[in-house]
Protein backbone atom coordinates (compact mmCIF):
# COMPACT_ATOMS: atom_id res chain seq x y z
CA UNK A 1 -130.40 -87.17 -63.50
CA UNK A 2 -134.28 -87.48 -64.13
CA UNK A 3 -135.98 -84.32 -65.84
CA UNK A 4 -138.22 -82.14 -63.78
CA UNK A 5 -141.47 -80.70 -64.93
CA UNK A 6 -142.40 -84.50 -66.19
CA UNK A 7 -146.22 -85.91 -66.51
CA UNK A 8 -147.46 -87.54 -63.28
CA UNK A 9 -148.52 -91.25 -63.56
CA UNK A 10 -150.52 -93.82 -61.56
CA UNK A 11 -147.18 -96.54 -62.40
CA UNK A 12 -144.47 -96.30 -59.96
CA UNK A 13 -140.78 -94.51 -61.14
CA UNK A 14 -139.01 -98.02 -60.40
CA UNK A 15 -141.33 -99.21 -63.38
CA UNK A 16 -141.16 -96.55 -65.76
CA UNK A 17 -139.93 -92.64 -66.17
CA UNK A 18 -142.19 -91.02 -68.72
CA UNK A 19 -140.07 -88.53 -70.90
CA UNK A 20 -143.14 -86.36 -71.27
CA UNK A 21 -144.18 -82.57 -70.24
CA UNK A 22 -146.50 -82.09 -67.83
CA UNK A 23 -149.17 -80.06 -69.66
CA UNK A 24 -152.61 -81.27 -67.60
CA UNK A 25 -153.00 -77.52 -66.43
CA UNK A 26 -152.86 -76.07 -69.99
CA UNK A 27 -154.21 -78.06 -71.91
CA UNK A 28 -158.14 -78.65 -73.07
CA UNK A 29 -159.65 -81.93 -74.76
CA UNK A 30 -161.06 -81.11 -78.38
CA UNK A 31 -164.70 -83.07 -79.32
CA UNK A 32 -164.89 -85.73 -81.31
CA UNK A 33 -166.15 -83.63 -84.41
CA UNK A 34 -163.66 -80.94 -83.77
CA UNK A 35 -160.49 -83.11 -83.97
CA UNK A 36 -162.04 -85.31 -86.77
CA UNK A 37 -162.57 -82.23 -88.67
CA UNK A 38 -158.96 -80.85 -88.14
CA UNK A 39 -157.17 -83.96 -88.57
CA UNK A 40 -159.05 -84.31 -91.96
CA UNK A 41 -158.69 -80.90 -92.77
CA UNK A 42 -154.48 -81.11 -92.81
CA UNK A 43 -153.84 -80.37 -89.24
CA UNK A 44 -151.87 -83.01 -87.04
CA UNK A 45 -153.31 -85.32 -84.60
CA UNK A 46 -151.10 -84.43 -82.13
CA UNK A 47 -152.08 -81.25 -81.76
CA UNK A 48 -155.54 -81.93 -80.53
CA UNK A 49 -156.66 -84.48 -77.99
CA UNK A 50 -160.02 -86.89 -77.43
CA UNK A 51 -161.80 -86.66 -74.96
CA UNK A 52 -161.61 -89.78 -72.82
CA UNK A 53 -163.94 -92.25 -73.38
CA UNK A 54 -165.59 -93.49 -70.15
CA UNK A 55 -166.25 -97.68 -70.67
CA UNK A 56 -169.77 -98.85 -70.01
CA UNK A 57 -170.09 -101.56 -67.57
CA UNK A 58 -170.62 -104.42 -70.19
CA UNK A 59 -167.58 -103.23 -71.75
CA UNK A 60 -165.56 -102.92 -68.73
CA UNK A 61 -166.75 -106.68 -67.74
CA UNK A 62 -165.37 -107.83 -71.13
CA UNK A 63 -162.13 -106.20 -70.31
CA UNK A 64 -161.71 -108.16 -67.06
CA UNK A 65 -162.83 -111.39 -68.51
CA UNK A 66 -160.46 -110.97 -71.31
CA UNK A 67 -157.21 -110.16 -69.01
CA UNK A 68 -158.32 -113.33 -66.34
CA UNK A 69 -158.51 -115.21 -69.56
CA UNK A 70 -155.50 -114.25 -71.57
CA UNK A 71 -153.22 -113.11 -68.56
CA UNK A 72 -150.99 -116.58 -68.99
CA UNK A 73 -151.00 -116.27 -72.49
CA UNK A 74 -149.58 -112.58 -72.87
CA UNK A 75 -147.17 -113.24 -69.36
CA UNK A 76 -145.67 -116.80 -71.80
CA UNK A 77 -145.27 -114.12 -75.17
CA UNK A 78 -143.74 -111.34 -72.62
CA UNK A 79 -141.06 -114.05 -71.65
CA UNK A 80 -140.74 -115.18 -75.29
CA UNK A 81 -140.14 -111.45 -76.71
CA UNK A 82 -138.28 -110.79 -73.45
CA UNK A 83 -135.86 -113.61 -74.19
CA UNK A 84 -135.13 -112.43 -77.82
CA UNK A 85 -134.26 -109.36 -76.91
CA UNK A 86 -131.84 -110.53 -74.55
CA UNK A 87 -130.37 -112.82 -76.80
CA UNK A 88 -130.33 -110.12 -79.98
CA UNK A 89 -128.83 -107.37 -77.88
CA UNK A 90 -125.92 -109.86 -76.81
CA UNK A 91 -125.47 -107.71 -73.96
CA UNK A 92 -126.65 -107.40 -70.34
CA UNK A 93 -126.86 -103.53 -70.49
CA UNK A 94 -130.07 -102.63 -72.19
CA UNK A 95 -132.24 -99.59 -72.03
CA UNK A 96 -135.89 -100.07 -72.74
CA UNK A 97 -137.56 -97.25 -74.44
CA UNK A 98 -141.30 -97.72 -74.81
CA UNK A 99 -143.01 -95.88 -77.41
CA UNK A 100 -145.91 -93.78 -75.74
CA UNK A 101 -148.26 -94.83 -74.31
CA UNK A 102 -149.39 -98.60 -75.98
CA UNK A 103 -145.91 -99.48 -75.43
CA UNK A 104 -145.71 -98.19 -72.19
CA UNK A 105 -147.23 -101.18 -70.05
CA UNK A 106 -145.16 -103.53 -71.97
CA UNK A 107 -142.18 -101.82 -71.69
CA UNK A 108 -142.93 -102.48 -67.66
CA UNK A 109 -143.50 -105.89 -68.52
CA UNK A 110 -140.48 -106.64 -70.45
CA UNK A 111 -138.49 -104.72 -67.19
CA UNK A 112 -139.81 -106.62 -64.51
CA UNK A 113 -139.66 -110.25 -66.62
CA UNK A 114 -135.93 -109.19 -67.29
CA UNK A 115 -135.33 -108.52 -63.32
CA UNK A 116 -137.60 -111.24 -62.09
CA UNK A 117 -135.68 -114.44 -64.30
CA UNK A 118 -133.04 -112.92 -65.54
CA UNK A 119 -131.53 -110.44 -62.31
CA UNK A 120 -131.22 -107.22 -64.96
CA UNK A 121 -132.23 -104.11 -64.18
CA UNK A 122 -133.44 -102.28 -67.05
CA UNK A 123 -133.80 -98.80 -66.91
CA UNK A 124 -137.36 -98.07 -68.53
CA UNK A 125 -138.35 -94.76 -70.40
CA UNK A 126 -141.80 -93.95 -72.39
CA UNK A 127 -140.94 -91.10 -75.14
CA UNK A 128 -143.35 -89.74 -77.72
CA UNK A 129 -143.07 -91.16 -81.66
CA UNK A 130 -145.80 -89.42 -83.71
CA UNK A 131 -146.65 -90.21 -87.85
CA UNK A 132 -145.38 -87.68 -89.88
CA UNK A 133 -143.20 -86.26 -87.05
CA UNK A 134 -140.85 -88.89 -85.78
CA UNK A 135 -139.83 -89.55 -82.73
CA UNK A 136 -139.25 -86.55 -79.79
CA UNK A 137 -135.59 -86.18 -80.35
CA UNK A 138 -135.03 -83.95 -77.17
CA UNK A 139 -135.87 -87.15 -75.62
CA UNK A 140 -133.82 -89.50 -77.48
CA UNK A 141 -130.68 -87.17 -76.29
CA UNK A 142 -131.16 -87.33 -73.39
CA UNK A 143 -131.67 -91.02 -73.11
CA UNK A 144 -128.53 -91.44 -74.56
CA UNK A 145 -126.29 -89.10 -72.26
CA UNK A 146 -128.02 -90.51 -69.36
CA UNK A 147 -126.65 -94.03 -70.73
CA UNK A 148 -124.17 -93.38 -73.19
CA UNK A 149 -123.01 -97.16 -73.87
CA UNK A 150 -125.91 -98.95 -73.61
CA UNK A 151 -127.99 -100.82 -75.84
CA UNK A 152 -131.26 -98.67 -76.38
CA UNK A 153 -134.25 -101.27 -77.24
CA UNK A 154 -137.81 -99.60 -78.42
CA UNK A 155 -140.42 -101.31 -77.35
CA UNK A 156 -144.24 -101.21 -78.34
CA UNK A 157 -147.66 -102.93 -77.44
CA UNK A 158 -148.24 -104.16 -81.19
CA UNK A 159 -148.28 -103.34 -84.55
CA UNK A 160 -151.15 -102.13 -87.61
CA UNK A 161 -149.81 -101.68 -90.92
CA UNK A 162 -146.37 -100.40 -89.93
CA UNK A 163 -146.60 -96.96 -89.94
CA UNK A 164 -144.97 -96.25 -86.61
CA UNK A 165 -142.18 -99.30 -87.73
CA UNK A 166 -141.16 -96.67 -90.67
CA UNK A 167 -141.35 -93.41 -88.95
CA UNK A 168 -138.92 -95.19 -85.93
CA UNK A 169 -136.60 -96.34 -89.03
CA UNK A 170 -136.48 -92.53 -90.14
CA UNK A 171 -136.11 -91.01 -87.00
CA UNK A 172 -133.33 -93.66 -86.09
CA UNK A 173 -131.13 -93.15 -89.25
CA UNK A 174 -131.93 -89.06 -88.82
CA UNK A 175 -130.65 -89.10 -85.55
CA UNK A 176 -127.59 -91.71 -86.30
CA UNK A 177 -126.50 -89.56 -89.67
CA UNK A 178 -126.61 -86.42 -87.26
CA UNK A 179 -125.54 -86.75 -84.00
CA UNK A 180 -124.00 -90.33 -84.26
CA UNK A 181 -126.25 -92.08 -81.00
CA UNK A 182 -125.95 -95.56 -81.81
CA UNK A 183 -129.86 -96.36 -82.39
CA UNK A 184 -131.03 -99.27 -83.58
CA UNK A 185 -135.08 -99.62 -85.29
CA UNK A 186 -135.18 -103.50 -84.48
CA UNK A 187 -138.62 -102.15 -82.60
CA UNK A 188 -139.87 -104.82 -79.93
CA UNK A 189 -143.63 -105.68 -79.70
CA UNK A 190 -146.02 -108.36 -77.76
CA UNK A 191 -147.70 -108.76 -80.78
CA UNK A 192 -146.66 -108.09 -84.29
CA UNK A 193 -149.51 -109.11 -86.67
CA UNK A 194 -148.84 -106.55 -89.83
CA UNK A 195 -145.73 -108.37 -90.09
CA UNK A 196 -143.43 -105.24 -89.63
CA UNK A 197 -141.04 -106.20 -86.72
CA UNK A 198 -138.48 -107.81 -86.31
CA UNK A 199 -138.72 -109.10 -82.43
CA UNK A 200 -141.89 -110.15 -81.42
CA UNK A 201 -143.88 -112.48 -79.12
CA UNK A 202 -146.10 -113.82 -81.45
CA UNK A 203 -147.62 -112.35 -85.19
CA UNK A 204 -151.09 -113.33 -84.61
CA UNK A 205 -153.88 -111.02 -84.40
CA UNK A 206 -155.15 -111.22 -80.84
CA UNK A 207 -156.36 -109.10 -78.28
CA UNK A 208 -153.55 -107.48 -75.84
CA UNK A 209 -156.00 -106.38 -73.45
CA UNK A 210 -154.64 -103.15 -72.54
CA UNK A 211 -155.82 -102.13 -75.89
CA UNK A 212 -159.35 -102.25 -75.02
CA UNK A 213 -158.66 -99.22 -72.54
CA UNK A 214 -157.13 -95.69 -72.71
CA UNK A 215 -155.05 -94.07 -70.06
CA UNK A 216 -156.78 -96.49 -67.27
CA UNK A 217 -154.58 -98.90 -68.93
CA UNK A 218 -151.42 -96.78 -69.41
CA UNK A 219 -150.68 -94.50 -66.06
CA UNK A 220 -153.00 -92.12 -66.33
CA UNK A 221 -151.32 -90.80 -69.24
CA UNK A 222 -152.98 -88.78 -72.31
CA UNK A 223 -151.58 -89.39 -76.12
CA UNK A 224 -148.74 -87.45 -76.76
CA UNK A 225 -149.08 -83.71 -77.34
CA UNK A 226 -146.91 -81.43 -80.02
CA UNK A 227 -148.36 -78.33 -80.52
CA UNK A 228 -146.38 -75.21 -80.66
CA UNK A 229 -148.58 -73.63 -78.36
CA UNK A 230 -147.80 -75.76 -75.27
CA UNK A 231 -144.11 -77.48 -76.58
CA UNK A 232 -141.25 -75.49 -77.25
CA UNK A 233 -138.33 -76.53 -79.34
CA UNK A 234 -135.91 -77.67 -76.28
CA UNK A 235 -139.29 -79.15 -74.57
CA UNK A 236 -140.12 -82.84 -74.42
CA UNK A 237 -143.54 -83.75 -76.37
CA UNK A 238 -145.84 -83.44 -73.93
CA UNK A 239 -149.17 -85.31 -71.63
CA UNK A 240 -151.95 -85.09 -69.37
CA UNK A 241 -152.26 -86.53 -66.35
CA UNK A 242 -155.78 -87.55 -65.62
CA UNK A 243 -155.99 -87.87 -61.95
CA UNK A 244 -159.35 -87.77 -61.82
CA UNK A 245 -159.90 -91.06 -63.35
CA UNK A 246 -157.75 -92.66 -60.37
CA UNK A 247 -160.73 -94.40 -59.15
CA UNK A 248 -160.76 -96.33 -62.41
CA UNK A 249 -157.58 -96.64 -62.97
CA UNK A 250 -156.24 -100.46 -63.62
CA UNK A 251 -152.99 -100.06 -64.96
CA UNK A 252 -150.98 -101.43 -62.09
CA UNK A 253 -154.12 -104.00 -62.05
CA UNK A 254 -152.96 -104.90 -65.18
CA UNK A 255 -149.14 -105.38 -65.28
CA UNK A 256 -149.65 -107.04 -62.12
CA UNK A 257 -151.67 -109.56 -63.05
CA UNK A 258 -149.73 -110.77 -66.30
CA UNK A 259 -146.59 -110.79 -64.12
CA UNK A 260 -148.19 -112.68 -61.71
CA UNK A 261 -148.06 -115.61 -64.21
CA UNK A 262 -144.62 -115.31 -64.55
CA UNK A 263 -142.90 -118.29 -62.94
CA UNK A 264 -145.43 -120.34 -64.57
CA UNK A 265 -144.45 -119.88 -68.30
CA UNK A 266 -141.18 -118.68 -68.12
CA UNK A 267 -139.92 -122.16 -68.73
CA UNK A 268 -141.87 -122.28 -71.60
CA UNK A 269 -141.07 -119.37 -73.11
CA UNK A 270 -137.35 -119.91 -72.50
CA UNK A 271 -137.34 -123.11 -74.55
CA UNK A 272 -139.41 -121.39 -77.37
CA UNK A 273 -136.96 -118.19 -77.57
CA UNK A 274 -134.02 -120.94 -77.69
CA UNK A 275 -135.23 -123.23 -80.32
CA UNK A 276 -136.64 -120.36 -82.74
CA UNK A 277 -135.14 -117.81 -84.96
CA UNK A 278 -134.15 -114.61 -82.79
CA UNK A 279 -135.94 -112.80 -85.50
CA UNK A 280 -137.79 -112.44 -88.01
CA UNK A 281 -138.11 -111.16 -91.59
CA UNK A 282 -140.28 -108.39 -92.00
CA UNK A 283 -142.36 -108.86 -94.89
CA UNK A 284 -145.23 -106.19 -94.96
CA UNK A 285 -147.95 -108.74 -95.49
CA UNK A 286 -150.45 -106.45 -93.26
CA UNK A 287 -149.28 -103.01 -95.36
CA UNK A 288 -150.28 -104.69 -98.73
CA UNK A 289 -153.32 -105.86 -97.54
CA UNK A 290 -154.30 -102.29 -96.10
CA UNK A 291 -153.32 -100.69 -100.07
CA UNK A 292 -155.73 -103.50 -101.87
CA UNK A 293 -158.58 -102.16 -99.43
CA UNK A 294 -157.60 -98.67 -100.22
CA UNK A 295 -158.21 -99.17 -103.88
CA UNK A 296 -161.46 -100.86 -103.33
CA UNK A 297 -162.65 -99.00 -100.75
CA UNK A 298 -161.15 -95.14 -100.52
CA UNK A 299 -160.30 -95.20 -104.32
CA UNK A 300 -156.71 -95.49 -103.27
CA UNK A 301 -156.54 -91.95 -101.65
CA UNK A 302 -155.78 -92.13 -98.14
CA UNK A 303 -154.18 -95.27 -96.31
CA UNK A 304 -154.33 -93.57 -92.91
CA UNK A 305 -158.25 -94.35 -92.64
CA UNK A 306 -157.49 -97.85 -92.78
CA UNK A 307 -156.42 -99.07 -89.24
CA UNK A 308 -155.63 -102.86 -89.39
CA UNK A 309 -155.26 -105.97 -86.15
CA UNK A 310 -157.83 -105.78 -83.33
CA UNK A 311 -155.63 -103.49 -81.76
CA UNK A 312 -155.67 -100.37 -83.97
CA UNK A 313 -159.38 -101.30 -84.45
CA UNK A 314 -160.03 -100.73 -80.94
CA UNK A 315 -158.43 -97.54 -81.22
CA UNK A 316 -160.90 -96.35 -84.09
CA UNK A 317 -163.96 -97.32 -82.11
CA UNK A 318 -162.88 -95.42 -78.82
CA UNK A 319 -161.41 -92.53 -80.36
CA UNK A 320 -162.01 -91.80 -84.15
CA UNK A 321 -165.44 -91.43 -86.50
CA UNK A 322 -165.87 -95.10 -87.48
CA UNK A 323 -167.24 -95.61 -90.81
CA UNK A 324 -167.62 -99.33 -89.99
CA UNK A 325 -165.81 -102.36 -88.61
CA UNK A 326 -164.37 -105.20 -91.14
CA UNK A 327 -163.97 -108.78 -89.12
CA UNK A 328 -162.71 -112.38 -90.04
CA UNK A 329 -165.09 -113.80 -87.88
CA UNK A 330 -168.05 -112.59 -85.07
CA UNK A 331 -166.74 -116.00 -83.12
CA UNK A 332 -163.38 -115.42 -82.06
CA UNK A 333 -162.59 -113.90 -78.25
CA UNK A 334 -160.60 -111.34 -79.30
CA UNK A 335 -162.93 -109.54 -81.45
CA UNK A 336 -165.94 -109.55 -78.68
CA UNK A 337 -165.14 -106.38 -76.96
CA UNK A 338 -165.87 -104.66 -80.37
CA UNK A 339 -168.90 -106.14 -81.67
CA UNK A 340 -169.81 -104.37 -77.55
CA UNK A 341 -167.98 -100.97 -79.01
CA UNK A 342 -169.57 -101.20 -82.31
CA UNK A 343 -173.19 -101.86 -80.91
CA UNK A 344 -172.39 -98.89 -78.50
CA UNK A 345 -171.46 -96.40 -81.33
CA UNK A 346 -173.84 -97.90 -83.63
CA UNK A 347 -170.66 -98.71 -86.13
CA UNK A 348 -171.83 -101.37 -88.76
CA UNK A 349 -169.48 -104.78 -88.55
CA UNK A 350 -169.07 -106.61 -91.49
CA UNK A 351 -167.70 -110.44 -91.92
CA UNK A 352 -164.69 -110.56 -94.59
CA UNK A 353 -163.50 -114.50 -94.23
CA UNK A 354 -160.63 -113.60 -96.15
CA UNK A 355 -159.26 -111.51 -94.64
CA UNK A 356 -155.72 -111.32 -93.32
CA UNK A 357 -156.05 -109.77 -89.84
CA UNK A 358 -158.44 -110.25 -87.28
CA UNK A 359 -160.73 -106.85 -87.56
CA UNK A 360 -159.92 -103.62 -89.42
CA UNK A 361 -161.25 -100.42 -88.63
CA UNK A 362 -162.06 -98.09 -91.29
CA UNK A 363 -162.26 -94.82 -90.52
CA UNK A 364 -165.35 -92.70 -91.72
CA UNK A 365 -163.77 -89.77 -94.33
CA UNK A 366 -167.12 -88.50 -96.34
CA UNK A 367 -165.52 -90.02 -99.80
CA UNK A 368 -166.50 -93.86 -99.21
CA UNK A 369 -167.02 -95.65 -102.19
């Protein structure tokens, strides 16, 4: 039933299938300057891939302290969102498709909470959504004849200023208009602080830790690939696998350990998703902070520099060509692991008390004001 020719990953096919071409042979990591450069210069940033960045040990000491310290927390908001999406779906048959690759070890999360209190098996897939693209609709197709009456939930790790929110609501009415598959854009996330979803575990801006890593954290998986060179039209987007980071590899590490806590909050987290709305209004509060820094900052010009919650920050600092680091505060834990980033890169951080989220990351585009 399952595709063939699909990226190898470090998680086990019982947790998740990833709908994603194998292109680890082919396919060559671009610097830091190169893809900055072409990104800024009108190409798309799926076309080029970072290279990897390898954590120092300080940094990879922060990330175990964080998931020992948080792993009860984010296991209590898995059963929360886990919950609500049992109880919006009104249905036992669900299909979880996480949204590659920060959604991927939450996706895993959500399946084994679902098995573990509930006795559902939810059949897990991780498909490509890219800006400006939309999500890999070769994908979505086949998702859909694999399970043609089931309720397809998209799932991801967390949320900025909603970008990825509206590009899932376009691809899902594209797809609905035109071949008539029954998606729904109610996207699912652990933590939702831009204020864009709908389902959620909680909208405050903290630190999943599986965002302070890249694919050690998420199967050995690369970002998601389009480029016509390597993807053709009846192809799935497509991934590396980096096998030669399996001695660092801690994504099993990592699901493990937050499903460890399980029994211990689902209780919890069962009372809170029956006593609380099933969802919630989404009101853009994040995006309209992001456009007011825009005007002030980028003289309104270009809204994709700005990459708002501790999250997307993280992101900029292990990835992009940080201009510098906005933060509400230098005290609270889930900013620590990028005052280490920042010092590393040599990124200025500066303290905004006002501000809405946690730590913004503004991205370095030769026009600052």
């Amino acid at each position: 039933m399952i595709a063939t020719g699909l990226v190898k990953t470090s998680y086990s096919e019982e947790d998740i299938v990833f709908l994603l071409k194998d292109v680890t042979e082919d396919f060559t990591e671009s610097t830091l300057e190169e893809r900055e450069k072409a990104v800024q210069s009108g190409s798309h940033y799926a076309e080029r891939l970072p290279v990897e960045y390898r954590p120092s040990e300080e940094y990879t000491k922060l990330y175990k302290e964080s998931v020992e310290k948080t792993k009860e927390q984010w296991s209590y908001f898995v059963g929360l969102l886990t919950k609500r999406i049992h109880l919006h779906a009104n249905t036992d048959d669900v299909v979880l498709v996480s949204l590659a690759r920060a959604g991927s070890p939450v996706g895993i999360l959500i399946r084994r909470y679902a098995r573990q209190t509930f006795g559902l098996e939810w059949p897990h897939y991780s498909v490509s959504i890219l800006r400006g693209k939309g999500i890999d609709e070769n994908a979505m197709r086949a998702i859909r004849k694999w399970h043609p009456n089931s309720r397809i939930q998209f799932v991801d790790g967390w949320t900025g200023k909603g970008a990825i929110q509206t590009e899932l609501t376009n691809s899902v009415l594209s797809l609905n208009e035109k071949e008539g598959l029954d998606l729904h854009d109610d996207l699912a996330v652990l933590a939702d602080p831009g204020a864009c979803s709908v389902l959620f575990g909680t909208r405050e801006d903290l630190l999943i830790p599986s965002a302070c890593l890249n694919s050690t954290v998420s199967g050995l998986v690369s970002r998601t690939i389009l480029n016509d060179r390597f993807i053709g039209k009846e192809d799935f987007h497509g991934a590396k696998f980096y096998g030669e980071l399996l001695g660092e590899d801690v994504s099993n590490d990592f699901v493990n350990r937050i499903a460890a806590c399980f029994s211990q909050t689902a209780e919890a987290a069962g009372k809170e998703a029956s006593s609380t709305p099933v969802t919630a209004e989404r009101t853009w509060q994040g995006k309209m902070e992001v456009e007011e820094i825009s005007k002030k900052l980028y003289s309104g010009t270009n809204h994709q520099l700005i990459k708002p919650g501790v999250g997307e920050t993280t992101r900029v600092l292990l990835r992009r060509d940080p201009w510098k680091v906005l933060v509400r505060s230098l005290d609270h834990p889930s900013v620590q692991h990028l005052l280490v980033l920042a010092e590393e890169k040599n990124v200025p951080v500066e303290v905004v008390p006002e501000l809405f989220y946690r730590a913004i990351g503004l991205i370095r585009s030769g026009q600052e004001t």
